[in-house]
C-alpha atoms as a PDB file:
ATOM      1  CA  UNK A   1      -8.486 -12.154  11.357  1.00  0.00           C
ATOM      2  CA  UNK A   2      -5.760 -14.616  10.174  1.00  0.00           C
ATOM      3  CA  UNK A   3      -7.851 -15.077   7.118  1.00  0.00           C
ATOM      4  CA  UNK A   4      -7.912 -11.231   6.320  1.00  0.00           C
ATOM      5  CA  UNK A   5      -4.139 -10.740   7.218  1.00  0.00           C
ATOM      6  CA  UNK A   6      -3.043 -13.744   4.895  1.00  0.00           C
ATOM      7  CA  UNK A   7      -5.074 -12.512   1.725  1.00  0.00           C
ATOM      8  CA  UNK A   8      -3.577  -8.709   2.153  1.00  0.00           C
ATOM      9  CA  UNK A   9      -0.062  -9.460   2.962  1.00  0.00           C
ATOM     10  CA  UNK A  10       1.268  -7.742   0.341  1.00  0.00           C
ATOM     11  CA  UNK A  11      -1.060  -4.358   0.925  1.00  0.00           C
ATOM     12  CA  UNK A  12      -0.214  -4.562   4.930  1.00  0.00           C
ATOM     13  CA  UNK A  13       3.120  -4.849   4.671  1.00  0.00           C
ATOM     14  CA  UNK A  14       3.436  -2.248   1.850  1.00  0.00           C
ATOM     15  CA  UNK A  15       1.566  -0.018   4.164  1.00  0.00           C
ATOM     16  CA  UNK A  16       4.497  -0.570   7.079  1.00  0.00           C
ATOM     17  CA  UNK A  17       7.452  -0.244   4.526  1.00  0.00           C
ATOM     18  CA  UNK A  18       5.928   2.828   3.646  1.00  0.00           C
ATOM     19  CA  UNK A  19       4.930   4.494   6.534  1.00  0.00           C
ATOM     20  CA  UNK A  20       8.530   4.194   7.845  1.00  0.00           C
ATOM     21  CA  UNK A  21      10.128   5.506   4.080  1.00  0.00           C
ATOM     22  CA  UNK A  22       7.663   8.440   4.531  1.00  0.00           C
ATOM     23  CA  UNK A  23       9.018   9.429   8.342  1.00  0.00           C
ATOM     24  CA  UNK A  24      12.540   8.593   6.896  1.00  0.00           C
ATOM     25  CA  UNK A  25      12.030  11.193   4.452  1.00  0.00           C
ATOM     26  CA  UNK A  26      10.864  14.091   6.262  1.00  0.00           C
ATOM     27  CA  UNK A  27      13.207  13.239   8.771  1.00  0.00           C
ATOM     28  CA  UNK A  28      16.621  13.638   6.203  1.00  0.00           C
ATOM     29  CA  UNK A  29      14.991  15.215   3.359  1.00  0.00           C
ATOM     30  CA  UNK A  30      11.945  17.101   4.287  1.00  0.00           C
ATOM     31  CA  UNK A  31      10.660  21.139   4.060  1.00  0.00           C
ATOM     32  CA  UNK A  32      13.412  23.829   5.294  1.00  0.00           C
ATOM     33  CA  UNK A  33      10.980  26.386   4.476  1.00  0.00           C
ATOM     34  CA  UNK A  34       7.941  24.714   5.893  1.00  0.00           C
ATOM     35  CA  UNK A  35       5.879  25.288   3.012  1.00  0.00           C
ATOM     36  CA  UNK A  36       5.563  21.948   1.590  1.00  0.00           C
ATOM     37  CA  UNK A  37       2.353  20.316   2.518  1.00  0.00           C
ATOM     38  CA  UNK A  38       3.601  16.530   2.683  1.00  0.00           C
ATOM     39  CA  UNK A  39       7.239  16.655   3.843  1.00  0.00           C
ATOM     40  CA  UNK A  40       6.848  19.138   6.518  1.00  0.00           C
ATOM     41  CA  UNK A  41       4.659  17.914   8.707  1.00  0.00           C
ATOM     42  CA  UNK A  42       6.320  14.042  10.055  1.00  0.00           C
ATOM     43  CA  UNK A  43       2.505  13.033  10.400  1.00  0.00           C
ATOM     44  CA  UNK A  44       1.397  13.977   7.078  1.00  0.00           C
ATOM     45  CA  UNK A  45       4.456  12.156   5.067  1.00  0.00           C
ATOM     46  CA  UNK A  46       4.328   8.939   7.202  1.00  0.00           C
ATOM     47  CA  UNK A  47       0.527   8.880   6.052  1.00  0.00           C
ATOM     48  CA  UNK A  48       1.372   9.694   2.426  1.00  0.00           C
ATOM     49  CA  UNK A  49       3.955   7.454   2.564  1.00  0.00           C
ATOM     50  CA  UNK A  50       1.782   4.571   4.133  1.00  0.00           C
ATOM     51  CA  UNK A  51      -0.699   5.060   1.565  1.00  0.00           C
ATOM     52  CA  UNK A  52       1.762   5.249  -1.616  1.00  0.00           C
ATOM     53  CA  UNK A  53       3.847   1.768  -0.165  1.00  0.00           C
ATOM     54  CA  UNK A  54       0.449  -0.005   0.372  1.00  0.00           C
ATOM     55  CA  UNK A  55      -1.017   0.804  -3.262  1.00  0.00           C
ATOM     56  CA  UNK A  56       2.170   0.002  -5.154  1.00  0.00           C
ATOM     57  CA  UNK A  57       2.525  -3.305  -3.149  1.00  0.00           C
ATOM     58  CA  UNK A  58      -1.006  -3.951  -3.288  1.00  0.00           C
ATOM     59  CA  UNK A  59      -0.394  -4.712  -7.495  1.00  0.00           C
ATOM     60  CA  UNK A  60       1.812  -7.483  -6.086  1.00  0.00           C
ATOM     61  CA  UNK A  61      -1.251  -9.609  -5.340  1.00  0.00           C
ATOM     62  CA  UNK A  62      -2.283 -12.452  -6.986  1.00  0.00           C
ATOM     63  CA  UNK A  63      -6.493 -12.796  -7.416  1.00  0.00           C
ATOM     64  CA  UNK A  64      -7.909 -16.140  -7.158  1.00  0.00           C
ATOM     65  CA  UNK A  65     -10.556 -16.614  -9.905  1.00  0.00           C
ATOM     66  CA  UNK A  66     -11.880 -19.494 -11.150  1.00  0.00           C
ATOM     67  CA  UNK A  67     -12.649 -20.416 -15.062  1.00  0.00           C
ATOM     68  CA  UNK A  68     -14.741 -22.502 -16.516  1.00  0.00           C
ATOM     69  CA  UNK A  69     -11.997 -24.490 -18.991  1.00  0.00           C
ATOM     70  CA  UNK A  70     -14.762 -26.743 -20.180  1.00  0.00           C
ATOM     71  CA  UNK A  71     -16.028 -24.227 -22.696  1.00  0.00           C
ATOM     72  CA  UNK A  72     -20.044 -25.197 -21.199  1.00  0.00           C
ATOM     73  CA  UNK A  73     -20.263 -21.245 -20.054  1.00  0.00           C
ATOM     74  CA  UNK A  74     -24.006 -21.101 -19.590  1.00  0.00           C
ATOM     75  CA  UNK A  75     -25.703 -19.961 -16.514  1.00  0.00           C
ATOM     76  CA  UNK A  76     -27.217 -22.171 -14.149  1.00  0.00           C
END
């Protein structure tokens, strides 16, 4: 679990940061007329917002790949 929590630290805490911007929204901002579908239900923009904070942090991470630098790139 450690393991999984380490490599997506970025996308967790993105998710967190966002979840809490999207309840801050509806909260000040929001629907007066109730029509909007995101901002005026408090459920339905902390999930929106959660998923939005999590995929723009989630660019943030850095992918470990490995090259071959000794220009042999045949299969073995």
């Amino acid at each position: 679990m450690k393991k999984f929590a380490k490599k997506h630290l970025f996308t967790i805490i993105g998710i967190a940061v966002g979840a809490v911007a999207g309840f801050f929204y509806w909260k000040f901002v929001g629907c007066s007329t109730g029509s909007c579908a995101i901002t005026s239900n408090p459920f339905n923009s902390t999930l929106y917002g959660a998923a939005m904070g999590g995929l723009l942090l989630s660019t943030f991470k850095k992918d470990k790949k490995e090259y071959d630098v000794s220009g042999d790139n045949k299969q073995r």
